[in-house]
C-alpha atoms as a PDB file:
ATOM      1  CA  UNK A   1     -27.678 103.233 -25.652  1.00  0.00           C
ATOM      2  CA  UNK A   2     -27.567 105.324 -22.895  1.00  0.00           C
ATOM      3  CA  UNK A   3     -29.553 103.640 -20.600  1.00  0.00           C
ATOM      4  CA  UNK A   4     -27.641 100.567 -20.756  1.00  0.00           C
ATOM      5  CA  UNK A   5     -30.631  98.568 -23.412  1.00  0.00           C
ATOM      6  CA  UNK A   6     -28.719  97.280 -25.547  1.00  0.00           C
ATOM      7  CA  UNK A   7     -29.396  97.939 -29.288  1.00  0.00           C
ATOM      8  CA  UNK A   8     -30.863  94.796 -30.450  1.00  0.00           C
ATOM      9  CA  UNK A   9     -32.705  94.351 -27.191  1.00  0.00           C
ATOM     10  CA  UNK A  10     -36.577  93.163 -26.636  1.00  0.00           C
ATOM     11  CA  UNK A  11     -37.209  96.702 -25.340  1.00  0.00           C
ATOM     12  CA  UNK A  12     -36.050  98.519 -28.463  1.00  0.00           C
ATOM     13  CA  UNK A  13     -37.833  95.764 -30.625  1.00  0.00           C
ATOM     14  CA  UNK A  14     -40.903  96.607 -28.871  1.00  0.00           C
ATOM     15  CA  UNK A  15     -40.850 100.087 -29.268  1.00  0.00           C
ATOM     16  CA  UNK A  16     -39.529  99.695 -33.104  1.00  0.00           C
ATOM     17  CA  UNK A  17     -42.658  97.460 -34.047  1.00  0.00           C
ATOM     18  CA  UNK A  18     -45.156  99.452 -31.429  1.00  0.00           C
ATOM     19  CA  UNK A  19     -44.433 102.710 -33.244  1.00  0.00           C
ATOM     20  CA  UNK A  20     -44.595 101.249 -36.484  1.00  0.00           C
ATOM     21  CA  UNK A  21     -48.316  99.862 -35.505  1.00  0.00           C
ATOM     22  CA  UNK A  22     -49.163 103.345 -34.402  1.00  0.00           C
ATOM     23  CA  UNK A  23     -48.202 104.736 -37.399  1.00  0.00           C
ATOM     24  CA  UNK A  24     -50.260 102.213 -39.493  1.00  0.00           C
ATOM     25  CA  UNK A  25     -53.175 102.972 -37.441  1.00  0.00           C
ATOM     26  CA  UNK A  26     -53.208 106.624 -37.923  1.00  0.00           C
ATOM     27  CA  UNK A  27     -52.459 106.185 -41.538  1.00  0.00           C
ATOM     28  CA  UNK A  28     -55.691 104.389 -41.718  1.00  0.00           C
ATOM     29  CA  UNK A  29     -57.657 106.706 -39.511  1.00  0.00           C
ATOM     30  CA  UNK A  30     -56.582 109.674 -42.031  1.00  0.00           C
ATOM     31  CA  UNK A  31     -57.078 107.260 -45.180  1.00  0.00           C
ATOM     32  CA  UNK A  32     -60.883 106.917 -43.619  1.00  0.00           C
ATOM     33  CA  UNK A  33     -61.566 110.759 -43.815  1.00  0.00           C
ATOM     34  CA  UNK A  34     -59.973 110.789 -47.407  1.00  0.00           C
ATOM     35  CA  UNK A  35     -62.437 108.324 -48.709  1.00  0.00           C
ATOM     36  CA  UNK A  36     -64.966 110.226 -46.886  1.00  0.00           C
ATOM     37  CA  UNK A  37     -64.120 113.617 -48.912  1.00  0.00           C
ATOM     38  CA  UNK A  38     -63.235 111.825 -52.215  1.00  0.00           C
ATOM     39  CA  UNK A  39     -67.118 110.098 -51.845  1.00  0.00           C
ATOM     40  CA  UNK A  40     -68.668 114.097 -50.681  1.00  0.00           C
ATOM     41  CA  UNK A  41     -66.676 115.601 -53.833  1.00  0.00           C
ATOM     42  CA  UNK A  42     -67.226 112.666 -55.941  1.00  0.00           C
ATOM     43  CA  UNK A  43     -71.324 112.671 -54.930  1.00  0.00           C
ATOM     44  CA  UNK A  44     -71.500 116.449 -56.128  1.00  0.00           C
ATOM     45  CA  UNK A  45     -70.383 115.504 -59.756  1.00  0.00           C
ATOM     46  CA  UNK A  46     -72.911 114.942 -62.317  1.00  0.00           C
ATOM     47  CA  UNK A  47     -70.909 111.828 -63.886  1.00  0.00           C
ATOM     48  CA  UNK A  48     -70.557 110.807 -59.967  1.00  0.00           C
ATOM     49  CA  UNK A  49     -71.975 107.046 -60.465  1.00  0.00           C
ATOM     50  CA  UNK A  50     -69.172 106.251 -63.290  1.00  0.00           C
ATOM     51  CA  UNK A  51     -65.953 108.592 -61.728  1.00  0.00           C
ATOM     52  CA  UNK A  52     -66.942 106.880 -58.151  1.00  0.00           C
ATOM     53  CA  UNK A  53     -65.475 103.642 -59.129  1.00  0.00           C
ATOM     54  CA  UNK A  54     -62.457 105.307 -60.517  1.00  0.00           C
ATOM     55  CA  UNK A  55     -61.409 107.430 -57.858  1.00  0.00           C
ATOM     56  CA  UNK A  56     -61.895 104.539 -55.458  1.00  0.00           C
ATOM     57  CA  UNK A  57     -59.188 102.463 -56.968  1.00  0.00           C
ATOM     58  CA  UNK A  58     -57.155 105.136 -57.403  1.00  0.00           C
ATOM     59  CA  UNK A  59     -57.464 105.783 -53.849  1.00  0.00           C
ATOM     60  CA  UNK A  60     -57.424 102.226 -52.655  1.00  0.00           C
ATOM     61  CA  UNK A  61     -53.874 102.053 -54.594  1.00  0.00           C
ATOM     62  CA  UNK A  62     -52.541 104.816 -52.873  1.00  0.00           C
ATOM     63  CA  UNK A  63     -53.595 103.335 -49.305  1.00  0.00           C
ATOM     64  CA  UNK A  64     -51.550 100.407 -50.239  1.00  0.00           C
ATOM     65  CA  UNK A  65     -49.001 101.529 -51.587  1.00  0.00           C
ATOM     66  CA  UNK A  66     -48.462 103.817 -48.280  1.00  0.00           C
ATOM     67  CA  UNK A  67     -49.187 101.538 -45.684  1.00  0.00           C
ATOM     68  CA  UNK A  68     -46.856  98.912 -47.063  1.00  0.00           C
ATOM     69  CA  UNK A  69     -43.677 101.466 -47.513  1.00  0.00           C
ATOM     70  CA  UNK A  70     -44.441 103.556 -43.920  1.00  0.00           C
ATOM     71  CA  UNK A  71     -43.395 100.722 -41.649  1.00  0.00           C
ATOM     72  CA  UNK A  72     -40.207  99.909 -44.212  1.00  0.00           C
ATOM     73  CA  UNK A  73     -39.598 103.484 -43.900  1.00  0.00           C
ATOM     74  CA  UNK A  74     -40.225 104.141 -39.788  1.00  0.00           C
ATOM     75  CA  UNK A  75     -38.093 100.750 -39.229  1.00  0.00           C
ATOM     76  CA  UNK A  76     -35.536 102.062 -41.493  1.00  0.00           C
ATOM     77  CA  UNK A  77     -34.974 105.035 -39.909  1.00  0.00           C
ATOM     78  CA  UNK A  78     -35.270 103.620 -36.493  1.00  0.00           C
ATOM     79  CA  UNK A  79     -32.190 101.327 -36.858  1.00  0.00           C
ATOM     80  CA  UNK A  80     -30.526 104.429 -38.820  1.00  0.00           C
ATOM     81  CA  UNK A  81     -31.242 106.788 -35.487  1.00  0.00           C
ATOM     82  CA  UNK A  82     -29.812 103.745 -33.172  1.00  0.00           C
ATOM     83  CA  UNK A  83     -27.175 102.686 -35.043  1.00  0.00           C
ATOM     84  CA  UNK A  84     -25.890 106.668 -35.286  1.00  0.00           C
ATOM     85  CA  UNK A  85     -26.459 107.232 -31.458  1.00  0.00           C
ATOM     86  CA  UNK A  86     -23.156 105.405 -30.735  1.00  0.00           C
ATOM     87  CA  UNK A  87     -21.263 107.964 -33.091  1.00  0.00           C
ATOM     88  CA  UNK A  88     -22.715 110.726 -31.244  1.00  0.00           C
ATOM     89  CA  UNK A  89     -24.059 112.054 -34.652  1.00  0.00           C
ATOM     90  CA  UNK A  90     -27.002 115.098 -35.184  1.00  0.00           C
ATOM     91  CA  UNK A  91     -30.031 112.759 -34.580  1.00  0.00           C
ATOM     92  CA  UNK A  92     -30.958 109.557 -33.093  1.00  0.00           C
ATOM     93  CA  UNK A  93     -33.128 106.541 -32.390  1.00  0.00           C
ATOM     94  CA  UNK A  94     -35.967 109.680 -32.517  1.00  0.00           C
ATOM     95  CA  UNK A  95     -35.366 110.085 -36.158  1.00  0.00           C
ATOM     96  CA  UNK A  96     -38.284 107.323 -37.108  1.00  0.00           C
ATOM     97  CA  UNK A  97     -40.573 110.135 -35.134  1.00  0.00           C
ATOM     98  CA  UNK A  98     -39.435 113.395 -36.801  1.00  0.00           C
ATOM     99  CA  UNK A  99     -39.934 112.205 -40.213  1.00  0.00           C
ATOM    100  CA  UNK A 100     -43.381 111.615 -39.157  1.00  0.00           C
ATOM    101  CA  UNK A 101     -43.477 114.967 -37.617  1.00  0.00           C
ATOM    102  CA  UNK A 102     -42.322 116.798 -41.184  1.00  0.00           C
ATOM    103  CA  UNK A 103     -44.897 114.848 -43.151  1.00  0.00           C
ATOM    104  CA  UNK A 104     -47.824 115.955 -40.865  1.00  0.00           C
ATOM    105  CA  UNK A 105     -46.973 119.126 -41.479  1.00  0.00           C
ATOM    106  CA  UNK A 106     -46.471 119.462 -44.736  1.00  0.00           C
ATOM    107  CA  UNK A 107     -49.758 117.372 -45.000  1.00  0.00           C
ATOM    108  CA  UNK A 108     -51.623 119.871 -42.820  1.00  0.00           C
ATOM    109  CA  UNK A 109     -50.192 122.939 -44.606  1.00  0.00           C
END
């Protein structure tokens, strides 16, 4: 790379598996105010007590399911983004970020 760290270097590890942890953290930050909403909307409903249990394990599936394919998916596209920075392609080893970049927005909007 062009600082001379080699690709497969401690360094690059570290900041591989510190963005992942990042990214798992503020998953479950924004999985917090979900629940929070789902439990206000749910509340509100007059068959509340018997669609609370429902929604929760639909919810607590789609937590999983997301935090165990986001750090496959960040990693991924790490080691895509470093592996491409030799061939001088269109992105590199900042690819893992932009991805996350797109989703918030698209999540926001």
């Amino acid at each position: 790379m062009r600082a001379g760290l080699e690709p497969k270097s401690v360094w690059v590890r570290v900041l591989n598996y510190g963005a992942q942890l990042v990214i798992s953290i503020l998953l479950g930050g924004n999985f917090v105010t979900i629940q929070v909403m789902v439990n206000a909307y749910v509340a509100t409903r007059a068959d509340g007590g018997h669609v609370l249990a429902l929604a929760n394990g639909w919810l607590a599936s789609a937590q999983a399911f997301v935090r165990a394919t986001s750090p496959l998916a960040t990693g991924s596209l790490f080691t895509l983004g470093v592996e491409s920075e030799s061939d001088h392609a269109m992105f590199g080893r900042s690819l893992a970020f932009d991805h996350l970049a797109v989703i918030a927005a698209v999540c926001c909007i």
